[in-house]
Protein backbone atom coordinates (compact mmCIF):
# COMPACT_ATOMS: atom_id res chain seq x y z
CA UNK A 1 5.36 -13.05 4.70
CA UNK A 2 2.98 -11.58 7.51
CA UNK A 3 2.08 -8.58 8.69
CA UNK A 4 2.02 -7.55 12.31
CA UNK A 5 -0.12 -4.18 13.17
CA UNK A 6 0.20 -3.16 17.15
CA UNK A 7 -3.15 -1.40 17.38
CA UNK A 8 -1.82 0.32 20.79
CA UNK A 9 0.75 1.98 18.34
CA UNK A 10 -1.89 3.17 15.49
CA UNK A 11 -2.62 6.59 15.76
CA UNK A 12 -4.57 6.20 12.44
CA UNK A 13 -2.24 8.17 9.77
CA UNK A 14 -3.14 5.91 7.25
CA UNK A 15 -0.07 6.27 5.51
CA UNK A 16 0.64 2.62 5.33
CA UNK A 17 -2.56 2.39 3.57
CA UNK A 18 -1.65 5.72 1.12
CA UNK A 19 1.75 3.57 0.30
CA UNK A 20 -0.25 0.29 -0.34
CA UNK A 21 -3.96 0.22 -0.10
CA UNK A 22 -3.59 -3.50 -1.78
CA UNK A 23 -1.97 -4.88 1.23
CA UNK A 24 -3.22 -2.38 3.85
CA UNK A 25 -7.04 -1.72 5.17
CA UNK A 26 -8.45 0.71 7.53
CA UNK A 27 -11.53 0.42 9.87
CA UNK A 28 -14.40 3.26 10.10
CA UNK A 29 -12.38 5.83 11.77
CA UNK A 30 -8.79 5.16 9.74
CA UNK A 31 -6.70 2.82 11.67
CA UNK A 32 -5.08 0.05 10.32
CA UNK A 33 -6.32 -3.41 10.38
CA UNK A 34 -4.84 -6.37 11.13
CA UNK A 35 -4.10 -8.46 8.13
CA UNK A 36 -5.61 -11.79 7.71
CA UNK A 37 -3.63 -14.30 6.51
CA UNK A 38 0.23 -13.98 4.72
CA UNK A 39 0.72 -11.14 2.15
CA UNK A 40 -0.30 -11.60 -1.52
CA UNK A 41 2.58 -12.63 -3.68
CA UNK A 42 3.71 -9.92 -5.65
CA UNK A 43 3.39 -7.61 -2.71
CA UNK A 44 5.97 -7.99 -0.87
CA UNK A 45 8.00 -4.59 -0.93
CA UNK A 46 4.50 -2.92 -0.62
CA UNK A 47 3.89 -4.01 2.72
CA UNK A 48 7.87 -3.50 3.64
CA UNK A 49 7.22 0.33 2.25
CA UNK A 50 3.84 0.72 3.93
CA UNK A 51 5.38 -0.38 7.48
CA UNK A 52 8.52 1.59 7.02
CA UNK A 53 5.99 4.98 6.46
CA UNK A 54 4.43 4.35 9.56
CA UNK A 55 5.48 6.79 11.82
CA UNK A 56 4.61 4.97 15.17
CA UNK A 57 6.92 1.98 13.94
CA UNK A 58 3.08 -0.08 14.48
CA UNK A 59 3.56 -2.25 11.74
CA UNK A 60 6.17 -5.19 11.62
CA UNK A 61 6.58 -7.39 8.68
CA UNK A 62 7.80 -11.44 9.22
């Protein structure tokens, strides 16, 4: 699974990050990162519940 952040989108809620902080990270000024690499197992329906509480729809998860 992979996660998919449109930084154009990001208007730095960070409540992808509030949902999962395990899967999510933020830079300096609270927008989310990109995620390197596929998504830990285990963590699956975090990231699906982080990108669904985005509210710009930013976040897509593969």
């Amino acid at each position: 699974m992979k996660i998919t952040i449109d930084t154009t989108k990001c208007s730095g809620h960070a409540r992808c990050w509030a949902t999962t902080p395990d899967v999510f990270d933020l830079d300096d000024s609270g927008y989310a990162l990109p995620l390197e690499g596929q998504v830990p197992a285990g963590l699956e329906e975090g990231a699906r519940a982080g990108a669904l509480a985005c509210p710009e729809r930013a976040i897509t998860v593969e």
